[in-house]
Protein backbone atom coordinates (compact mmCIF):
# COMPACT_ATOMS: atom_id res chain seq x y z
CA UNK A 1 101.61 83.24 110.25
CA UNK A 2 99.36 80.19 110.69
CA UNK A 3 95.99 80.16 109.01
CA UNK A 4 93.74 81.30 111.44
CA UNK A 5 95.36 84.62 112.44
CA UNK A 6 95.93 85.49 108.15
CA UNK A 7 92.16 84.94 108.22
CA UNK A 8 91.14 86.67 110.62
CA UNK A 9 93.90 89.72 109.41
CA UNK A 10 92.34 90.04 105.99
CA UNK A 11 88.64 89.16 106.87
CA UNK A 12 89.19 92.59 108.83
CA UNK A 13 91.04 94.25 105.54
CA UNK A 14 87.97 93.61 103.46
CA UNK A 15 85.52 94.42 105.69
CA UNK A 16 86.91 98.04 105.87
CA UNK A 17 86.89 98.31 101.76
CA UNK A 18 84.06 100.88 100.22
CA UNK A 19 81.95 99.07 97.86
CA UNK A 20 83.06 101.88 94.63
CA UNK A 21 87.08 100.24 95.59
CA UNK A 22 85.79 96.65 95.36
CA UNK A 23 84.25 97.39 91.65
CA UNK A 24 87.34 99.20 90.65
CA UNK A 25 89.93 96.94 92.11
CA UNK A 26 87.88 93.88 90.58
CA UNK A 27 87.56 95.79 87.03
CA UNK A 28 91.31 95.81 87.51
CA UNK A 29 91.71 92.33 88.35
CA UNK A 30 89.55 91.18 84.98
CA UNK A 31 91.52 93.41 82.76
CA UNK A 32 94.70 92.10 83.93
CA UNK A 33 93.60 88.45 83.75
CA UNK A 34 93.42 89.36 79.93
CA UNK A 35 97.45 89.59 80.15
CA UNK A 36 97.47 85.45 81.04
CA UNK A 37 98.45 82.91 78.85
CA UNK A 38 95.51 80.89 79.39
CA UNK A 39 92.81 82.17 76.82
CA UNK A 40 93.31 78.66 74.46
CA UNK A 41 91.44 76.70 77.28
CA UNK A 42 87.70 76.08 76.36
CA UNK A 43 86.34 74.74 80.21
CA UNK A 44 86.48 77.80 82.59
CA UNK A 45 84.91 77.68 86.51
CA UNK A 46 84.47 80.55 87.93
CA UNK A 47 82.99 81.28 91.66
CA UNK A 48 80.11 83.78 91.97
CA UNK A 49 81.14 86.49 94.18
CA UNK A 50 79.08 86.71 97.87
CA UNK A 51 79.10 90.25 97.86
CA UNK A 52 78.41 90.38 101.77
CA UNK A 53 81.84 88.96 102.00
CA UNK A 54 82.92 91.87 100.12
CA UNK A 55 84.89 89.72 97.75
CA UNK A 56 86.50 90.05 94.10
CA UNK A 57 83.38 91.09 92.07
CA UNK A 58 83.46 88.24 89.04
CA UNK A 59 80.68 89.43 87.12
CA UNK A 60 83.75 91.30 85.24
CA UNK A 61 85.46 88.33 84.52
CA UNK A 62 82.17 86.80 83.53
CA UNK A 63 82.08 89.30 80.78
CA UNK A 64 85.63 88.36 79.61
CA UNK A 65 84.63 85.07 79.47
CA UNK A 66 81.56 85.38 77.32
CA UNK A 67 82.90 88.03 75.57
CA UNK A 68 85.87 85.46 74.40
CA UNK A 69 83.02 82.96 73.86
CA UNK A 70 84.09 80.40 76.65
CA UNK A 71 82.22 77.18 78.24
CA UNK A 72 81.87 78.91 81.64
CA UNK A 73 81.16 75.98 84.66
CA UNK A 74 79.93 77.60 87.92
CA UNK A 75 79.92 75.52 91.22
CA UNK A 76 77.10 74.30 93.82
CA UNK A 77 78.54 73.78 97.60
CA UNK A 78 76.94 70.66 98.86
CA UNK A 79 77.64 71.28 102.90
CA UNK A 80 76.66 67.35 103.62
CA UNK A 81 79.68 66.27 101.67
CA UNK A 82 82.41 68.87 101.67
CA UNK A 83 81.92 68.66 97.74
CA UNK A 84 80.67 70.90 95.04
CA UNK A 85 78.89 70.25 91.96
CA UNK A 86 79.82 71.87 88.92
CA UNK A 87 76.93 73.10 86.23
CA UNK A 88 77.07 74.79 83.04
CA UNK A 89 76.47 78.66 82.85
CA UNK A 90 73.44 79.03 80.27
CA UNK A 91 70.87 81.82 79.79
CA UNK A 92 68.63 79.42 81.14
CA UNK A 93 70.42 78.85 84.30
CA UNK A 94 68.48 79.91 87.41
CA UNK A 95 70.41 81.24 90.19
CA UNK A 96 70.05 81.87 94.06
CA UNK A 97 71.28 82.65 96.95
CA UNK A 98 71.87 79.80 99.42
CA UNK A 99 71.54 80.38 103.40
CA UNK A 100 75.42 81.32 103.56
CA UNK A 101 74.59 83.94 100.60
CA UNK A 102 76.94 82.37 97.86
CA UNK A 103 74.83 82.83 94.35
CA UNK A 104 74.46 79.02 93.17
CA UNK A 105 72.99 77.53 90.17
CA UNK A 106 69.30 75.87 91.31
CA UNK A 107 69.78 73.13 88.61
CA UNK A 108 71.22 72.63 85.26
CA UNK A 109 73.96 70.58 83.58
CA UNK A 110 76.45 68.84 84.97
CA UNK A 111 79.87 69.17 84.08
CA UNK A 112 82.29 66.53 85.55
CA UNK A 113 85.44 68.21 87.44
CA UNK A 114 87.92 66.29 84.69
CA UNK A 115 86.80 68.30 82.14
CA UNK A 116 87.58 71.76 83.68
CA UNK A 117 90.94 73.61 81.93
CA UNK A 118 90.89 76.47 84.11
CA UNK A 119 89.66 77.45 87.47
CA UNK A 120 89.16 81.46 89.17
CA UNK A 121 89.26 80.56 93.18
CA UNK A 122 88.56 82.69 95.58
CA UNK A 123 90.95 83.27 98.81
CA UNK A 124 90.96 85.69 101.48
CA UNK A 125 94.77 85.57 101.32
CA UNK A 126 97.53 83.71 100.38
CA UNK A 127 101.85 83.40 100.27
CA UNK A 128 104.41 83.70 97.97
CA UNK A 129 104.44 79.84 97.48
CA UNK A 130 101.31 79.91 96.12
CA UNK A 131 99.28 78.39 98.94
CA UNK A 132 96.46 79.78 99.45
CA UNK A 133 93.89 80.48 102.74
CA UNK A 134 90.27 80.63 102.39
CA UNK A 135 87.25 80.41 104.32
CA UNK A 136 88.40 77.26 105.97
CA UNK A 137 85.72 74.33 104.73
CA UNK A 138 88.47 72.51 101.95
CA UNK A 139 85.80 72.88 99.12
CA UNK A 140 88.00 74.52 96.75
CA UNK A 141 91.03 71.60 97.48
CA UNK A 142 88.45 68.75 97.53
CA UNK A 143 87.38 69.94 94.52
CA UNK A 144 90.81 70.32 92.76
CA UNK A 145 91.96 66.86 93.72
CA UNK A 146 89.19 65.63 91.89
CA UNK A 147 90.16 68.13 88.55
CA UNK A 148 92.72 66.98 86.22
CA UNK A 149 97.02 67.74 86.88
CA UNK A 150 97.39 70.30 84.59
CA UNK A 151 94.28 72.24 85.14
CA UNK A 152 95.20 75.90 85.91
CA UNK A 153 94.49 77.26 89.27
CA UNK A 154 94.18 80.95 89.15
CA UNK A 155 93.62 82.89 92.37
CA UNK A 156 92.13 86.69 92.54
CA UNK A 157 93.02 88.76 95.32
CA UNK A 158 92.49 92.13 96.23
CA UNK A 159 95.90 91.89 98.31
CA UNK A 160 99.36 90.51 97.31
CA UNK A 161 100.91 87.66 99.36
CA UNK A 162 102.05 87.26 103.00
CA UNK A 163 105.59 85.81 103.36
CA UNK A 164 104.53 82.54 104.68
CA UNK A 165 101.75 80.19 106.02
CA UNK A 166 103.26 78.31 108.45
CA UNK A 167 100.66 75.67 108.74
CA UNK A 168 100.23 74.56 104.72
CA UNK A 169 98.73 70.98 104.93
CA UNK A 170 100.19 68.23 102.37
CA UNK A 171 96.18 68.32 101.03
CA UNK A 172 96.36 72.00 100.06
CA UNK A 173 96.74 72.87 96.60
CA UNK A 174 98.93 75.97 95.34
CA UNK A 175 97.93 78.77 92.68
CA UNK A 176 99.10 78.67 89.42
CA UNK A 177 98.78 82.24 89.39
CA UNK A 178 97.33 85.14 91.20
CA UNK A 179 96.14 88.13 89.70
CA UNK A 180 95.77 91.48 91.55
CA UNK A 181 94.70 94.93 90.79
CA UNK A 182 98.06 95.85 90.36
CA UNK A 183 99.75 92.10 89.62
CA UNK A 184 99.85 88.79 88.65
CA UNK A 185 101.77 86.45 90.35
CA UNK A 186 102.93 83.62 89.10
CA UNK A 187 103.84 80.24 91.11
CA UNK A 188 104.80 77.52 88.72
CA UNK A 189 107.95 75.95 88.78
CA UNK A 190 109.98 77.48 86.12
């Protein structure tokens, strides 16, 4: 299936989910990240959930990661540039909604991509290569161009993977992993 149509397919799927399944299915998708191999990194970024979009609900995985006492990076979409800008999660960070309703940081510190170890990216869908479909913009393989090779790219999805999308650009960026209410998957070449 090409892009588009997968888009379109599981834009529809979310929309239909009752907001009591999103919190369960993403309190299922924090516990299981626990089961990773990935808890030694220090530098996490994590996406804050735009709950009209009915996506995964990260304020659980939040938790693990403060709760394990992790540097947690949260990102700023800059529309003019295609690029986002990547700040520090403090109890002093001040956060809003921007006109697209994705909860940003206003200001804070600056963390440079190169430093990241991990990164939770958000997807609408994505196959069992790894590749991944999102809202369509490129932020999230902009940004990991610009992160360093081994950085681990972990997906959450309330769905499993299509068979194939049949129109994967030589830019995009596969998952690591992807963890699931009921799975993780995991796309690195053994």
């Amino acid at each position: 299936m090409k892009k588009s149509e997968i888009r379109k397919k599981f834009k529809l799927l979310r929309g239909q989910l009752a907001q009591d399944d999103i919190e369960s299915m993403s309190i299922d998708i924090a516990n299981r990240c626990l089961e990773l191999s990935i808890w030694d990194a220090r530098y996490f970024h994590i996406f804050l959930s735009i709950a009209e979009q009915k996506e995964v609900n990260t304020e659980y995985l939040l938790h693990v990661l403060q709760g394990k006492d992790k540097e947690i990076i949260i990102p700023k979409s800059d529309f003019e540039t295609g690029e986002m800008i990547n700040y520090l999660l403090t109890d002093q960070t001040r956060i809003v909604k921007n006109q697209w309703n994705i909860p940003e940081p206003v200001d804070g510190i600056q963390i440079a991509a190169q430093q990241l170890d991990a990164v939770f990216i958000p997807l609408l869908a994505l196959d069992k290569s790894g590749h991944r479909v999102g809202y369509g913009k490129g932020f999230y393989d902009r940004f990991l161009s610009r992160c360093k090779k081994d950085i681990i790219k972990i997906g959450v999805s309330f769905y499993g993977p299509v068979e194939e999308i049949s129109d994967v650009y030589t830019s995009d960026i596969p998952l690591d992993y992807c963890v699931t209410p009921n799975r993780i998957y995991d796309f690195r070449k053994k």
